[in-house]
N, C-alpha and C. Protein backbone atom coordinates (compact mmCIF):
# COMPACT_ATOMS: atom_id res chain seq x y z
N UNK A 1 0.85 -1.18 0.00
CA UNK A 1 0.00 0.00 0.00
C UNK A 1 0.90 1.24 0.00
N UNK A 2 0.84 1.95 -1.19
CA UNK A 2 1.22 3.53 -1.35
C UNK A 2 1.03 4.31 0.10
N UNK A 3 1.57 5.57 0.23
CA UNK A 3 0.68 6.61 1.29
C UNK A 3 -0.11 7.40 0.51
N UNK A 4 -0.76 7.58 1.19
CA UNK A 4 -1.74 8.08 0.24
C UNK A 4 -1.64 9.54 0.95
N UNK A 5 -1.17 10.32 1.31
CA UNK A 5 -0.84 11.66 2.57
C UNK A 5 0.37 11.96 2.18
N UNK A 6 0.93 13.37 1.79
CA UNK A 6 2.77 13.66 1.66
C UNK A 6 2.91 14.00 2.66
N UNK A 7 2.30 14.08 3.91
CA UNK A 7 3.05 14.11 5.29
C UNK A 7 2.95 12.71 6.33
N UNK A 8 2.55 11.59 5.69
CA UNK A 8 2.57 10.87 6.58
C UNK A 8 3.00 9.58 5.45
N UNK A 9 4.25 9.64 5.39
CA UNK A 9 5.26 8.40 4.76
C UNK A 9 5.27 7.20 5.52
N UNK A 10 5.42 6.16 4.57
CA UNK A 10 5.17 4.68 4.91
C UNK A 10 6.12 4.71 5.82
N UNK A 11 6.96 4.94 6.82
CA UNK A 11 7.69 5.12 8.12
C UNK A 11 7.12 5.62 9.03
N UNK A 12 6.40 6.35 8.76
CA UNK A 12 5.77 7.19 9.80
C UNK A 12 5.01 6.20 11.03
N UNK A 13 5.36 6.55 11.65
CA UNK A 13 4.71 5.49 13.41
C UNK A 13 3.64 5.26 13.31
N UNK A 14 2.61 5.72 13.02
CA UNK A 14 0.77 5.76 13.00
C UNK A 14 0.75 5.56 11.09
N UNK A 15 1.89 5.32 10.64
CA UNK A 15 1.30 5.24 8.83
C UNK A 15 -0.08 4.31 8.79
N UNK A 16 -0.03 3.17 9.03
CA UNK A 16 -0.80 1.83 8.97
C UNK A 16 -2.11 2.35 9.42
N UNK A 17 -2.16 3.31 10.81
CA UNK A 17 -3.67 3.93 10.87
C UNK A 17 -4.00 5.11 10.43
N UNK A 18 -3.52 6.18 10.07
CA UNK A 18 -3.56 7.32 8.72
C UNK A 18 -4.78 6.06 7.57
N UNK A 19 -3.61 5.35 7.13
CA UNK A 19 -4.08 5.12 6.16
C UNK A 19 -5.68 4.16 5.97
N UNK A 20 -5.86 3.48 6.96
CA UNK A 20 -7.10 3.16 7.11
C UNK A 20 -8.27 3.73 7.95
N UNK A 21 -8.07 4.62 8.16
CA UNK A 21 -8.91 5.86 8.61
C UNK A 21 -9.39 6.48 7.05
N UNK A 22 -8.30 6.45 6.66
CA UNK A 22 -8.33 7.43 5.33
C UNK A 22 -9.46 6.45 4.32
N UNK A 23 -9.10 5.19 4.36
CA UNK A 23 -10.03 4.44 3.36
C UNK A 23 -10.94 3.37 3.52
N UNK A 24 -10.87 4.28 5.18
CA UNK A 24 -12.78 3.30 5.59
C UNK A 24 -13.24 4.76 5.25
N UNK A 25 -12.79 5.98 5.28
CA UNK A 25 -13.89 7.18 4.22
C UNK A 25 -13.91 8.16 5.85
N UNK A 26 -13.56 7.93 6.84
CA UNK A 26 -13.61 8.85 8.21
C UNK A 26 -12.91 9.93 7.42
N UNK A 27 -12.00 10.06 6.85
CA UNK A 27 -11.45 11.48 6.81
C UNK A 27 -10.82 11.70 5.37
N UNK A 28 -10.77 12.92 5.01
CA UNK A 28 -9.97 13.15 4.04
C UNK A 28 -9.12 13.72 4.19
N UNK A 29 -8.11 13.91 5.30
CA UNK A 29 -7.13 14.91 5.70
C UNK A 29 -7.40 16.11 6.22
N UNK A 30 -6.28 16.95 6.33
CA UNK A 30 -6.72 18.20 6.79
C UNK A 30 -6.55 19.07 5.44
N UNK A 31 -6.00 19.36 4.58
CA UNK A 31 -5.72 20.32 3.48
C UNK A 31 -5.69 19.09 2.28
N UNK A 32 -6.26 19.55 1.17
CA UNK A 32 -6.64 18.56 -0.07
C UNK A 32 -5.63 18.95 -1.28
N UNK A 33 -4.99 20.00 -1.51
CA UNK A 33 -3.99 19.92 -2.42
C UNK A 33 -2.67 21.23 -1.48
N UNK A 34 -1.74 20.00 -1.56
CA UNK A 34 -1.33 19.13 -1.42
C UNK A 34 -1.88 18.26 -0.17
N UNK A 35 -2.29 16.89 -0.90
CA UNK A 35 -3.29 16.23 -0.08
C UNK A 35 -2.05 15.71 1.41
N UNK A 36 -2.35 16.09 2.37
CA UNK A 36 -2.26 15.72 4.04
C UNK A 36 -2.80 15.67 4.81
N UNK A 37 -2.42 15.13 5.80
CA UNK A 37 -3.30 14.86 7.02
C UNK A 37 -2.96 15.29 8.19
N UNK A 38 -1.93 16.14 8.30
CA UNK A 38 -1.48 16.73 9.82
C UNK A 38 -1.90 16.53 10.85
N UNK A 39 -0.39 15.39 10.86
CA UNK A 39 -0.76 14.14 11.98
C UNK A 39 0.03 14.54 13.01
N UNK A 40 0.25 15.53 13.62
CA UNK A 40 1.08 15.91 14.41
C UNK A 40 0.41 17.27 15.33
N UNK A 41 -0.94 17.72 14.18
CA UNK A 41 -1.69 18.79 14.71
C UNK A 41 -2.73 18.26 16.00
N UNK A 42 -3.20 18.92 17.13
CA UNK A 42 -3.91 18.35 17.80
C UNK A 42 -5.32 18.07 17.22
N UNK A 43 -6.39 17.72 18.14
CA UNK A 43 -7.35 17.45 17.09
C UNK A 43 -8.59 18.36 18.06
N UNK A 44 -9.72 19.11 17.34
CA UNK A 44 -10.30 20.07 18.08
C UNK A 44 -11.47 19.26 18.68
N UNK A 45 -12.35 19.96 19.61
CA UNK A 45 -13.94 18.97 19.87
C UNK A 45 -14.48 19.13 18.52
N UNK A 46 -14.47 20.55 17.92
CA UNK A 46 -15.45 20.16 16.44
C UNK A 46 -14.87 18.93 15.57
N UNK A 47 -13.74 18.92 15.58
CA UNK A 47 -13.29 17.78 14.93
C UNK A 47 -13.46 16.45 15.05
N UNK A 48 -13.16 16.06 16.10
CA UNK A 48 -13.58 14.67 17.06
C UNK A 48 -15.16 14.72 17.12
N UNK A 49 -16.06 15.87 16.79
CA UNK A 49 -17.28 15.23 16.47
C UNK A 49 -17.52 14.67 15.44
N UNK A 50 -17.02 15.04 13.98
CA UNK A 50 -17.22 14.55 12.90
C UNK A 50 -16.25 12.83 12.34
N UNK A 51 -15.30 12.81 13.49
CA UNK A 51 -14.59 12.01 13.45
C UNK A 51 -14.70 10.32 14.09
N UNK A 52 -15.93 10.90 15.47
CA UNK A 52 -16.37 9.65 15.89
C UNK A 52 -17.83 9.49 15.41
N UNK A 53 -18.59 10.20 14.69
CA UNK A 53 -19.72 10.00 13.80
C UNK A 53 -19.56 9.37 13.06
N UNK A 54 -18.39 9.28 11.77
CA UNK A 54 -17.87 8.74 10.84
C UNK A 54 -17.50 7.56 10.87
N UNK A 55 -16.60 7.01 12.24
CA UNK A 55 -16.03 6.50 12.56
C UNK A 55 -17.20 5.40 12.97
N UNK A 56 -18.58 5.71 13.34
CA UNK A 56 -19.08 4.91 14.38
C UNK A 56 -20.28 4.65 12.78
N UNK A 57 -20.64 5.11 11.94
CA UNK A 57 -21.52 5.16 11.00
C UNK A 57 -20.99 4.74 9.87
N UNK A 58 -20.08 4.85 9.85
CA UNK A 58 -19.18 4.96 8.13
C UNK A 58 -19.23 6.02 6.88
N UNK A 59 -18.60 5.93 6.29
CA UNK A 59 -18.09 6.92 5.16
C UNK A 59 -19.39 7.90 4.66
N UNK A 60 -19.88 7.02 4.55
CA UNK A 60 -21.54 7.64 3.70
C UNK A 60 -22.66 8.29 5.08
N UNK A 61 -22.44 8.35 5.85
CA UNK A 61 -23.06 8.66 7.01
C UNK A 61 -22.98 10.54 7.36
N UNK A 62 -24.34 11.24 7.00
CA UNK A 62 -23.84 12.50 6.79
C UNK A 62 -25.04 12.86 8.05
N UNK A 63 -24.52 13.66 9.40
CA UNK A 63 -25.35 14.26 10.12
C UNK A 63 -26.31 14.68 9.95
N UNK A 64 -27.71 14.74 10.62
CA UNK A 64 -29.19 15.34 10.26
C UNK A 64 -28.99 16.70 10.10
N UNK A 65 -29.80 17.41 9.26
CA UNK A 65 -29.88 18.50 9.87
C UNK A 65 -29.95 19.50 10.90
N UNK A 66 -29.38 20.90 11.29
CA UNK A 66 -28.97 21.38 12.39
C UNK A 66 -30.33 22.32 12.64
N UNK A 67 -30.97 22.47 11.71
CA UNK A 67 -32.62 22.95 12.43
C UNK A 67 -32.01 24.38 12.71
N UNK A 68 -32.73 25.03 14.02
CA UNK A 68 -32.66 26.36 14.27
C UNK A 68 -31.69 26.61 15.54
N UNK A 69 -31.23 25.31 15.81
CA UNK A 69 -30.42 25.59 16.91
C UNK A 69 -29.45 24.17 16.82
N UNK A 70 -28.32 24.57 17.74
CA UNK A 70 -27.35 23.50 17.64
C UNK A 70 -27.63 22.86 19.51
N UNK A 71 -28.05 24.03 20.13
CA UNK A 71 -27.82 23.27 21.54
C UNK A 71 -27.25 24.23 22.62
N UNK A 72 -25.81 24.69 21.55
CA UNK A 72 -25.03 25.10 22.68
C UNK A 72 -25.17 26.68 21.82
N UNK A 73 -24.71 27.82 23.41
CA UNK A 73 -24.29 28.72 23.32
C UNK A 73 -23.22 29.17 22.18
N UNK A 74 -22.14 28.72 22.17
CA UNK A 74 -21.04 28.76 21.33
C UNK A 74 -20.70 28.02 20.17
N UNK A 75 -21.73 27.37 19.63
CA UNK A 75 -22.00 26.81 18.23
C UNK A 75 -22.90 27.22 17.58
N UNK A 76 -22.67 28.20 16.21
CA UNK A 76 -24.29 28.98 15.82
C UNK A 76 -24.38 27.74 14.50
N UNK A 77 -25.84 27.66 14.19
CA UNK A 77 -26.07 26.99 12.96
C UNK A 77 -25.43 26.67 11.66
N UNK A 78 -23.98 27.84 11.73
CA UNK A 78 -23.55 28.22 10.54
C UNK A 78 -22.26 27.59 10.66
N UNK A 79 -21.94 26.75 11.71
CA UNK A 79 -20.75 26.51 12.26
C UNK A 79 -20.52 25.10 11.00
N UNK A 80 -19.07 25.13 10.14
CA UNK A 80 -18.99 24.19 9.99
C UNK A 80 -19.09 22.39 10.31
N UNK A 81 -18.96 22.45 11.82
CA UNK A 81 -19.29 21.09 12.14
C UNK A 81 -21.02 21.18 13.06
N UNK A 82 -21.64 22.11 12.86
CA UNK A 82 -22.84 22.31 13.62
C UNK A 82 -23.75 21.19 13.83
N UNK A 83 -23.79 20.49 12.50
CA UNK A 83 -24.58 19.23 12.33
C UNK A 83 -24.13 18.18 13.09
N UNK A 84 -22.97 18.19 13.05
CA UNK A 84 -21.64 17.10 13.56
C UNK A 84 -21.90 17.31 15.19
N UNK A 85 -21.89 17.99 15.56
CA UNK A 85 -21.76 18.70 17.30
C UNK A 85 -22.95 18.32 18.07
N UNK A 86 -24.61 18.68 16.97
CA UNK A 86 -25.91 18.57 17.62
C UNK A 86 -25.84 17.59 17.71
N UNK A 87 -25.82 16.46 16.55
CA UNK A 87 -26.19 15.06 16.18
C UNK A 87 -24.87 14.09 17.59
N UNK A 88 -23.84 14.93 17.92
CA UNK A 88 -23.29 14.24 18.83
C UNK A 88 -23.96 13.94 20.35
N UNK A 89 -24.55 14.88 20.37
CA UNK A 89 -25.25 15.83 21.74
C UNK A 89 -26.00 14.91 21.92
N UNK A 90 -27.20 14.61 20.65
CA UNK A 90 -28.22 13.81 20.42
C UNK A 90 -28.07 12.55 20.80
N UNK A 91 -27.39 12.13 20.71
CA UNK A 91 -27.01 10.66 20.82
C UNK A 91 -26.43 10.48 22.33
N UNK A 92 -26.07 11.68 22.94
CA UNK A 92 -25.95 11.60 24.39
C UNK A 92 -24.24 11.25 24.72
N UNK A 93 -23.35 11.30 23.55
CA UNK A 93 -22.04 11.49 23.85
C UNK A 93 -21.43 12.35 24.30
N UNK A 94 -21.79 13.44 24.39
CA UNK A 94 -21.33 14.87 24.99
C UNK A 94 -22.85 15.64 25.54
N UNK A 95 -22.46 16.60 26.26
CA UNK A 95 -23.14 17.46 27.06
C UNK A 95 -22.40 18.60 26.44
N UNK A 96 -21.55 18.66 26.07
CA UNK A 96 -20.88 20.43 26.21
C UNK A 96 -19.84 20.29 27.21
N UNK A 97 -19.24 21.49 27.37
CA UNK A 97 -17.75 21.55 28.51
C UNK A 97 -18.15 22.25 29.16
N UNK A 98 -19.51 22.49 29.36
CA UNK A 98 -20.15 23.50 30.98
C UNK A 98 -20.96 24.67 30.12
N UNK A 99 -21.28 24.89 30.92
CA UNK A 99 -22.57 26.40 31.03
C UNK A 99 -23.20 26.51 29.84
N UNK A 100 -23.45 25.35 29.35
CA UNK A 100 -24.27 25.71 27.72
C UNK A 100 -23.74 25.78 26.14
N UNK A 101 -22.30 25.68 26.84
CA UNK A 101 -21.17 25.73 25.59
C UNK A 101 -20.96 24.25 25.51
N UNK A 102 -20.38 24.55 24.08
CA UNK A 102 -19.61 22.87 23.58
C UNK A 102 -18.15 22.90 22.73
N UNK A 103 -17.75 24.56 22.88
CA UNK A 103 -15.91 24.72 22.82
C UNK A 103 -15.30 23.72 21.61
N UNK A 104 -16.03 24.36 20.76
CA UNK A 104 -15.49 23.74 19.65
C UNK A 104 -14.17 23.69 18.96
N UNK A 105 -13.47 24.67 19.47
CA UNK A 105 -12.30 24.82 19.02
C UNK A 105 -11.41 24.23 20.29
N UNK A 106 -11.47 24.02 21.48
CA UNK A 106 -11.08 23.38 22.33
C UNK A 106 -9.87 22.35 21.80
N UNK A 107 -8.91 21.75 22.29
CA UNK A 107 -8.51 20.90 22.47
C UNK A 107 -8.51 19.61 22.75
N UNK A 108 -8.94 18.29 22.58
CA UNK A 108 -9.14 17.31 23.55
C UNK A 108 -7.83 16.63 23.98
N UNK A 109 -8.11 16.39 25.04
CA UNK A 109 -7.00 15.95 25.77
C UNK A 109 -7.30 14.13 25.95
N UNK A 110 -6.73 13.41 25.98
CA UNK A 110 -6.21 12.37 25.96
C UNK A 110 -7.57 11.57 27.20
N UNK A 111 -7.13 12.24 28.53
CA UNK A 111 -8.60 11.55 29.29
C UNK A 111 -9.61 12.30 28.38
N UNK A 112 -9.83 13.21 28.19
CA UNK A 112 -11.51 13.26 27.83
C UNK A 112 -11.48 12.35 26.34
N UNK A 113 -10.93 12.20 25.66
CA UNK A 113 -11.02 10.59 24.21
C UNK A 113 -11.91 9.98 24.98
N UNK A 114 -10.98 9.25 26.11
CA UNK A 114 -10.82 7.84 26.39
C UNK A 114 -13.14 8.29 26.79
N UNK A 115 -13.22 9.20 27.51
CA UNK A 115 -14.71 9.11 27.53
C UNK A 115 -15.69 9.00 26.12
N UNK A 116 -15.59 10.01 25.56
CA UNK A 116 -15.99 10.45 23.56
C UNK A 116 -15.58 8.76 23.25
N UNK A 117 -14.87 8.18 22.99
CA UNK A 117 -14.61 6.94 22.30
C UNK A 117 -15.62 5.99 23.02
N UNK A 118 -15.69 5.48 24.50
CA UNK A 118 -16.09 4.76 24.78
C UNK A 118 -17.77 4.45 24.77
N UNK A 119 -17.97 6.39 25.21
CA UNK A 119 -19.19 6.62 24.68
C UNK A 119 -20.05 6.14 23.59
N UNK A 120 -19.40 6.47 23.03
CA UNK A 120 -19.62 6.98 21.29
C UNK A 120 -19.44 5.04 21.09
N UNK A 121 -19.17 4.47 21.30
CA UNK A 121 -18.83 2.67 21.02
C UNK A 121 -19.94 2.05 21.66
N UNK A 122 -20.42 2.50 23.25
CA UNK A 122 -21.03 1.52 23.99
C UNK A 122 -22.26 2.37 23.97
N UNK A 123 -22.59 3.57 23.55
CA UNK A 123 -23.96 4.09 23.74
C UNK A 123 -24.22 5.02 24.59
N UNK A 124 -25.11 6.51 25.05
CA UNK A 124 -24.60 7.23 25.80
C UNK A 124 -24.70 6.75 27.42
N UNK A 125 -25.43 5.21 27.60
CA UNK A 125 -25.87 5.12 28.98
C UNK A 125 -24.90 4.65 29.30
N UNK A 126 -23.66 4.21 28.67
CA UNK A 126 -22.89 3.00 29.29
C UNK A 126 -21.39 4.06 30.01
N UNK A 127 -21.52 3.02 31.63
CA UNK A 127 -20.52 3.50 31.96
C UNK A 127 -19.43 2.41 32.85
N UNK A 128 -18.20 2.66 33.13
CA UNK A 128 -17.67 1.46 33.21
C UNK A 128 -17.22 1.04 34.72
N UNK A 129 -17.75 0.21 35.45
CA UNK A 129 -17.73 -0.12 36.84
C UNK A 129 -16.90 0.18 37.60
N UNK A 130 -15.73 -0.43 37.16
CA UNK A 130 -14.46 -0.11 38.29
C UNK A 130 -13.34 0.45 37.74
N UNK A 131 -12.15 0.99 39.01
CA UNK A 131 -11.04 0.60 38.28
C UNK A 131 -10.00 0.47 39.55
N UNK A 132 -9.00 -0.15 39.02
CA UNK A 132 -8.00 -0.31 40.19
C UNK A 132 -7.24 0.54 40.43
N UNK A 133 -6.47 1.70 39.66
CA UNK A 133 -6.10 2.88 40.03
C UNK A 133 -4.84 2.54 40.07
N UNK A 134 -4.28 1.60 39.44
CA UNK A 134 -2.65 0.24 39.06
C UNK A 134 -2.09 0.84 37.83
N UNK A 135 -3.13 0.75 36.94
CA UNK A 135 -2.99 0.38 35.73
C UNK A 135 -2.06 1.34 35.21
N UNK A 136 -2.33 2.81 35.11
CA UNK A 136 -0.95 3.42 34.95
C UNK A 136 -0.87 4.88 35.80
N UNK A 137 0.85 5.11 35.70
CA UNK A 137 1.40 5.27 36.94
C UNK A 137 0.67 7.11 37.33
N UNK A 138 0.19 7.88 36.13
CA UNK A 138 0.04 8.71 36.04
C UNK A 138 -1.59 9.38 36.34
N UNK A 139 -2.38 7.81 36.63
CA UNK A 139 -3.68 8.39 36.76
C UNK A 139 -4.49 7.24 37.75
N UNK A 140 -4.24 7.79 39.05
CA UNK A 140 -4.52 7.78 40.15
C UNK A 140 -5.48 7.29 40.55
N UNK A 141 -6.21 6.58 41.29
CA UNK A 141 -7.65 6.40 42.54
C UNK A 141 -7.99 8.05 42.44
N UNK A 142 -9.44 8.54 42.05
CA UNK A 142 -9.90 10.05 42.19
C UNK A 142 -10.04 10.68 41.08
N UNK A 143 -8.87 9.71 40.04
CA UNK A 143 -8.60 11.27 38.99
C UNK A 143 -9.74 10.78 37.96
N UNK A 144 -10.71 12.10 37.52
CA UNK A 144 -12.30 11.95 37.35
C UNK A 144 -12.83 11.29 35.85
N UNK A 145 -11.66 10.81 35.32
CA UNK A 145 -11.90 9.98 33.92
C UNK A 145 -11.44 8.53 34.06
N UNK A 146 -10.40 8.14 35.53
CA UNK A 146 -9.95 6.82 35.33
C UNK A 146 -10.68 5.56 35.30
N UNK A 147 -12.16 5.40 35.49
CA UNK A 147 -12.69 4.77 35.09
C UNK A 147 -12.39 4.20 33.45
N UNK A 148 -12.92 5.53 32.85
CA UNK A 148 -12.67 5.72 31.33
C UNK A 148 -11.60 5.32 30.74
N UNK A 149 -10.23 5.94 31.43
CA UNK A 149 -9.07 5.57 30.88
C UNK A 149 -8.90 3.78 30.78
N UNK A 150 -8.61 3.68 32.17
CA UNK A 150 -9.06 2.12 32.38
C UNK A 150 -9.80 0.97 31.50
N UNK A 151 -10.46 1.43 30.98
CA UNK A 151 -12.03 0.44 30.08
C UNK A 151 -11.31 0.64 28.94
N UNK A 152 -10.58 1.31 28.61
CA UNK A 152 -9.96 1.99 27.10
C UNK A 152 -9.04 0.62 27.01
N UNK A 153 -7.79 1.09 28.31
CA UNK A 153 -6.85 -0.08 28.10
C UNK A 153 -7.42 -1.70 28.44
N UNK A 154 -8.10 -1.61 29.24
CA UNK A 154 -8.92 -3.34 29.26
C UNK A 154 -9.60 -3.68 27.94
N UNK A 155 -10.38 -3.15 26.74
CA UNK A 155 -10.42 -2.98 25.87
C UNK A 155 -10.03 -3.42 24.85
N UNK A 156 -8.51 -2.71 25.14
CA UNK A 156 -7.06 -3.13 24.08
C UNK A 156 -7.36 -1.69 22.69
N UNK A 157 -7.75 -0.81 23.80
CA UNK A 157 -7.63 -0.05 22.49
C UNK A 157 -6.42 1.16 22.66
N UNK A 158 -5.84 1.08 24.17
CA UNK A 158 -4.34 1.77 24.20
C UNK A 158 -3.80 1.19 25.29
N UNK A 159 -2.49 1.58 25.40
CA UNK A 159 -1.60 0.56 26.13
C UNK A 159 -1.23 1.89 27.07
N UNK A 160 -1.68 3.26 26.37
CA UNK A 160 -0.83 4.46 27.12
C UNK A 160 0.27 5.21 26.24
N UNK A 161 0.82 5.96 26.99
CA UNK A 161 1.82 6.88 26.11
C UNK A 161 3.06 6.49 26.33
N UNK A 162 3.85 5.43 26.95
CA UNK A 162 4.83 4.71 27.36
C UNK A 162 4.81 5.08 28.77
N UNK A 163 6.42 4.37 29.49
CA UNK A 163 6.64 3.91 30.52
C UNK A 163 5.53 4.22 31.94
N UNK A 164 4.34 3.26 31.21
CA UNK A 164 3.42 2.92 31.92
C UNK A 164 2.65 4.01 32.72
N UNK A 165 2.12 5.58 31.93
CA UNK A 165 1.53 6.37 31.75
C UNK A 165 0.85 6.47 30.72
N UNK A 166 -0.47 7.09 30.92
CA UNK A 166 -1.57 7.25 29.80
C UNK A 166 -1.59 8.72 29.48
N UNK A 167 -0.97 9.58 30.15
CA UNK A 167 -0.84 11.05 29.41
C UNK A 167 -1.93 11.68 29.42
N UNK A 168 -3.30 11.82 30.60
CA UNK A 168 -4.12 11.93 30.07
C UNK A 168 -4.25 13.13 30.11
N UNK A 169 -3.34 14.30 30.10
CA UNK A 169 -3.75 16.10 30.04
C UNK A 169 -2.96 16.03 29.34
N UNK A 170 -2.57 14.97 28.14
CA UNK A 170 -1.78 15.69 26.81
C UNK A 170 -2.82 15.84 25.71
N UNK A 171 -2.31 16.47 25.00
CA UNK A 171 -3.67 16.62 23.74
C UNK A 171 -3.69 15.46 22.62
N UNK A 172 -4.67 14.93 21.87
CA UNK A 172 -4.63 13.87 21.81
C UNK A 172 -4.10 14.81 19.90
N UNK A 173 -3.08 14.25 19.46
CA UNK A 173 -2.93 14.54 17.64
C UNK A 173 -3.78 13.71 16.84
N UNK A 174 -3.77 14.19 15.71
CA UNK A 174 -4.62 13.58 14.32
C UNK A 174 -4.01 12.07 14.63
N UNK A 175 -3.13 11.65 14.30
CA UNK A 175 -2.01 10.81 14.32
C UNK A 175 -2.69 9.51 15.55
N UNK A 176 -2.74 9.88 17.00
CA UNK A 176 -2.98 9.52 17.51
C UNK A 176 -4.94 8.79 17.59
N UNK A 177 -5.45 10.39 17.11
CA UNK A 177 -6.88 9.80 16.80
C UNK A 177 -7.15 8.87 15.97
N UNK A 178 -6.37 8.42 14.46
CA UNK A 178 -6.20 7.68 14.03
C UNK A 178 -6.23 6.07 14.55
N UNK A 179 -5.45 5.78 15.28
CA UNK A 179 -4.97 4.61 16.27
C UNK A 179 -6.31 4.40 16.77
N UNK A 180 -6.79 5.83 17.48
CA UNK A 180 -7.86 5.38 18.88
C UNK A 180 -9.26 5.12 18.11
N UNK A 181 -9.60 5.33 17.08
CA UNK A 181 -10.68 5.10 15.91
C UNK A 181 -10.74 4.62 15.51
N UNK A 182 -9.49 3.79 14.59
CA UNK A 182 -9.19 2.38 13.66
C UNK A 182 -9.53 0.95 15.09
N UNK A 183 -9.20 1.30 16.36
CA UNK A 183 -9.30 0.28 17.54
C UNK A 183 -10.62 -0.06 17.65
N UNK A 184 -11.20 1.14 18.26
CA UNK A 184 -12.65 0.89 19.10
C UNK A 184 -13.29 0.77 17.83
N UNK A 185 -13.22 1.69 16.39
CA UNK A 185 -14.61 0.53 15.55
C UNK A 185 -14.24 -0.35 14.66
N UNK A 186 -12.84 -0.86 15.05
CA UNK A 186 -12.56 -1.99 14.11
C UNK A 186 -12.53 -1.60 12.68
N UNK A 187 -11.68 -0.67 12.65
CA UNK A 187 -12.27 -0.06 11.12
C UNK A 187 -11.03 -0.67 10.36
N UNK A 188 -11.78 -1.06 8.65
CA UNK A 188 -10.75 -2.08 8.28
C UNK A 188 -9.62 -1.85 7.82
């Protein structure tokens, strides 16, 4: 298999999931001529909405209409991922990041994935029982996603960011979303 991306060469660490992200139809990169995927850029909440929609529906799967409202304060109708954001809401994967907003340009960070993925896989009611607070060294008994993180790696859909830390206040890259999307929907 060619790359099909001039920034993400058959060496590249995440090549193998670039590229099948790319041709189960989830994404077309970030910029189309010269076609890339800037896998190194973080990835936004508007983004990661259209990304685990795709991801969870497939290629041909295009959000309902956004009607007269999106939901939140800080997403107007006109918002490129508006459809992407409501239709997430809808389905009960997100609430927003507080007071009515849903911070689309935001960042996601690594624990909040591990919630959006698991969500977005098991449905919005499902949540995951325990955890031992072992598993890695960086996220503690208390800390308010380790449930989440936890169910991710029992799972087998990450092992962490090495020496037995999950990184979870790093921001999660294209690169990385790749990996965590090709895992949880088995995408081929």
């Amino acid at each position: 298999m060619n790359n099909t991306f001039g920034d993400v060469p058959n060496a590249y660490w995440a090549w193998q999931y670039v590229e099948r992200l790319y041709h189960a139809g989830v994404t077309s990169g970030c910029n189309q001529s010269p076609l890339i995927f800037c896998p190194e850029n973080s990835v936004t909440r508007a983004q990661m909405a259209v990304f685990l929609l795709k991801a969870k529906y497939g290629s041909s799967y295009a959000a309902p209409s956004v009607g007269m409202s999106t939901g939140f304060n800080d997403v107007s109708v006109t918002h490129w991922a508006a459809a992407w954001i409501k239709q997430l809401a809808a389905e009960g994967i997100t609430s927003g990041c507080g007071n009515g907003n849903y911070c689309p340009e935001d960042e996601v960070t690594r624990a909040q994935m591990a919630v959006f993925l698991l969500k977005a896989k098991h449905e919005a009611g499902f949540t995951p029982s325990s955890a031992s607070g072992g598993m890695f060294a960086d996220v503690p008994i208390g800390y308010w996603s380790i449930v989440w993180i936890e169910q991710l790696a029992n799972e087998g859909i990450t092992g962490g960011c090495g020496a037995g830390n999950y990184c979870p206040e790093n921001l999660v890259t294209r690169a990385q979303m790749a990996i965590f999307l090709v895992k949880t929907f088995n995408l081929p």
